[in-house]
Protein backbone atom coordinates (compact mmCIF):
# COMPACT_ATOMS: atom_id res chain seq x y z
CA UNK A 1 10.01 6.03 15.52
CA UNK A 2 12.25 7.72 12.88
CA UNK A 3 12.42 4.99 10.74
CA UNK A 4 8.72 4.06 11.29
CA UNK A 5 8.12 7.99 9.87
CA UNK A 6 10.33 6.28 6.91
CA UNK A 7 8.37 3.38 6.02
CA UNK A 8 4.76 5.16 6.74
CA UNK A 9 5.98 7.69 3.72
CA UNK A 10 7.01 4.92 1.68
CA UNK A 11 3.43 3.98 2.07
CA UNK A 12 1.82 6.92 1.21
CA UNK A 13 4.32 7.74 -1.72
CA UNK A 14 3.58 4.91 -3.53
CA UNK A 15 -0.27 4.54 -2.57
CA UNK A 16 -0.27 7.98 -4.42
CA UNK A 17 1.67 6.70 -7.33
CA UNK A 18 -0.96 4.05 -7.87
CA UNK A 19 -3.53 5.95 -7.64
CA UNK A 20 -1.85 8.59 -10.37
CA UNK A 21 -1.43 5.43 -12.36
CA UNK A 22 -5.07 4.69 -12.36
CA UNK A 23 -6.65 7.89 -12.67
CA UNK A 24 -8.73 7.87 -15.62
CA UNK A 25 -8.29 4.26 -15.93
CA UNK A 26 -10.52 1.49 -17.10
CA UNK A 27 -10.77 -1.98 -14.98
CA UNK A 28 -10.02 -3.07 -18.64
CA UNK A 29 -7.38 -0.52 -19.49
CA UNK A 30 -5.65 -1.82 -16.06
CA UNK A 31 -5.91 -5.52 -16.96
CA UNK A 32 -4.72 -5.07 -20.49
CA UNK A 33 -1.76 -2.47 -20.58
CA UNK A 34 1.13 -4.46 -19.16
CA UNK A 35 3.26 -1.68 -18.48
CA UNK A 36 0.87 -0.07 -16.49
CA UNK A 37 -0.53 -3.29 -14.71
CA UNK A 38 3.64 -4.49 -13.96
CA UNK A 39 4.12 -0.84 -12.88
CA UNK A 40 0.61 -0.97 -10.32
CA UNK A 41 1.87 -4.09 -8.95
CA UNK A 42 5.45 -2.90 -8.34
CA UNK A 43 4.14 -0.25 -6.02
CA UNK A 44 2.05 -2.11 -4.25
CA UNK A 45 4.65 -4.69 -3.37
CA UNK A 46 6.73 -1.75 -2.35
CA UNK A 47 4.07 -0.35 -0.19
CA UNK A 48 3.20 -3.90 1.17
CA UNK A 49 6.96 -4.39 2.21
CA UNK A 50 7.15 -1.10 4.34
CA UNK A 51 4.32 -2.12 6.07
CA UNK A 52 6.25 -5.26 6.99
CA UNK A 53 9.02 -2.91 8.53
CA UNK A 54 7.05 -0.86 10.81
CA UNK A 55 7.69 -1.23 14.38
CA UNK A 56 5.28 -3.37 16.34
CA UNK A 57 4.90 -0.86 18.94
CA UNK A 58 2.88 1.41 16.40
CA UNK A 59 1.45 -1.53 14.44
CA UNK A 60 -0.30 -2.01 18.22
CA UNK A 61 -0.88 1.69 18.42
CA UNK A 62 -2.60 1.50 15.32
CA UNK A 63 -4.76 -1.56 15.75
CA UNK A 64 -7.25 -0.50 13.06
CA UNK A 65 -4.95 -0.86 9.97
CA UNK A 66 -5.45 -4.50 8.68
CA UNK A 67 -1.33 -5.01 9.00
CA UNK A 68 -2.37 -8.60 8.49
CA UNK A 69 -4.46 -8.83 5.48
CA UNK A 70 -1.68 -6.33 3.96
CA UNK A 71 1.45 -8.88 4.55
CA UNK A 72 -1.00 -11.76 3.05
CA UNK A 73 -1.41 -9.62 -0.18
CA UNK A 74 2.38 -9.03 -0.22
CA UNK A 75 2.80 -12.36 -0.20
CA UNK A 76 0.93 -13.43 -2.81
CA UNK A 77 2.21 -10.28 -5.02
CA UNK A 78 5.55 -11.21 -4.17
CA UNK A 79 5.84 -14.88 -4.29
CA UNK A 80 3.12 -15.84 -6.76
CA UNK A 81 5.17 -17.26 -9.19
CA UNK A 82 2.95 -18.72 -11.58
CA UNK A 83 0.75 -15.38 -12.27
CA UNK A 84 -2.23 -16.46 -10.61
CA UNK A 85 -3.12 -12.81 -9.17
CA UNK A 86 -6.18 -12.11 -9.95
CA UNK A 87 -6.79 -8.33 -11.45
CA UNK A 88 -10.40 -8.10 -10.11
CA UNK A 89 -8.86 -8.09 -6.73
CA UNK A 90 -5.77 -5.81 -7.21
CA UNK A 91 -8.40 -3.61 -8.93
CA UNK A 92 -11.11 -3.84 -5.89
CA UNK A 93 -8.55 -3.44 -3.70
CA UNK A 94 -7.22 -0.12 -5.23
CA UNK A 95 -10.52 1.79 -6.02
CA UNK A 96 -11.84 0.51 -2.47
CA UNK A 97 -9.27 0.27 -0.05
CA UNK A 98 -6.71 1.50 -0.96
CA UNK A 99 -7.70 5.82 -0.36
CA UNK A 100 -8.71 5.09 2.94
CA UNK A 101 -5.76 3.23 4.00
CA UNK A 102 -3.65 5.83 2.47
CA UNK A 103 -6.09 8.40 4.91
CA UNK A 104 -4.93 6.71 7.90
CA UNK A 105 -1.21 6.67 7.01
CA UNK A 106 -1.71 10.16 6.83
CA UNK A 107 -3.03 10.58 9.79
CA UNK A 108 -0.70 8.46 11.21
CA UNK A 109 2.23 10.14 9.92
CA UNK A 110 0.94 13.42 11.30
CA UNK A 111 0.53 11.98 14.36
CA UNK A 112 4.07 10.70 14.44
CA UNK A 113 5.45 14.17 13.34
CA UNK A 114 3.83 15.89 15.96
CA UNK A 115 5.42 13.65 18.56
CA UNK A 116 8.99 13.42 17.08
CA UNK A 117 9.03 17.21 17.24
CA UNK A 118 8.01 18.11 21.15
């Protein structure tokens, strides 16, 4: 569970980084400005990748997080050699998913916090 506590702030660290990165921010601003599109995509293969490292006993626990769909988009982030992401979805997938998946890491950090401490 301590290293789960790891990874699920890994998660929210650099869900908030993103989300700093894109505050203000155009769709076309994002697509255009490489630095900040390279630096986006950076964090979200980080966050992706601690997903990937939490135990399975909480990835059961927490049923509702799409665990799934989040190792297919590190995937393609990761191993998507020939630039074919497209930024609409990146983009979709920050403004629309991404704050309430960062909610229930919260939660789920709290949750794990309270436990590790009785």
């Amino acid at each position: 569970m301590k290293d789960d506590l790891l990874y699920i702030d890994h998660v929210i660290e650099t869900s908030e980084i993103v989300a700093s990165y894109v505050a203000g921010v155009s769709f076309d601003d994002f697509e255009s400005k490489g630095m900040l599109y390279d630096a986006v995509i950076r964090n979200m293969q980080i966050m992706s990748e601690s997903t990937q490292k939490v135990s399975l006993k909480l990835k059961e626990k927490y049923n509702d997080v799409p665990w799934k769909k989040i190792s297919e988009f590190r995937n393609i982030l990761v191993h998507d050699y020939l630039n074919r992401i497209d930024p609409y979805i990146v983009w979709d997938i920050i403004v629309q998913d991404l704050p309430a998946l960062c909610e229930k890491f919260l939660v789920m950090r709290d949750e794990l916090q309270q436990t590790t401490h009785v």
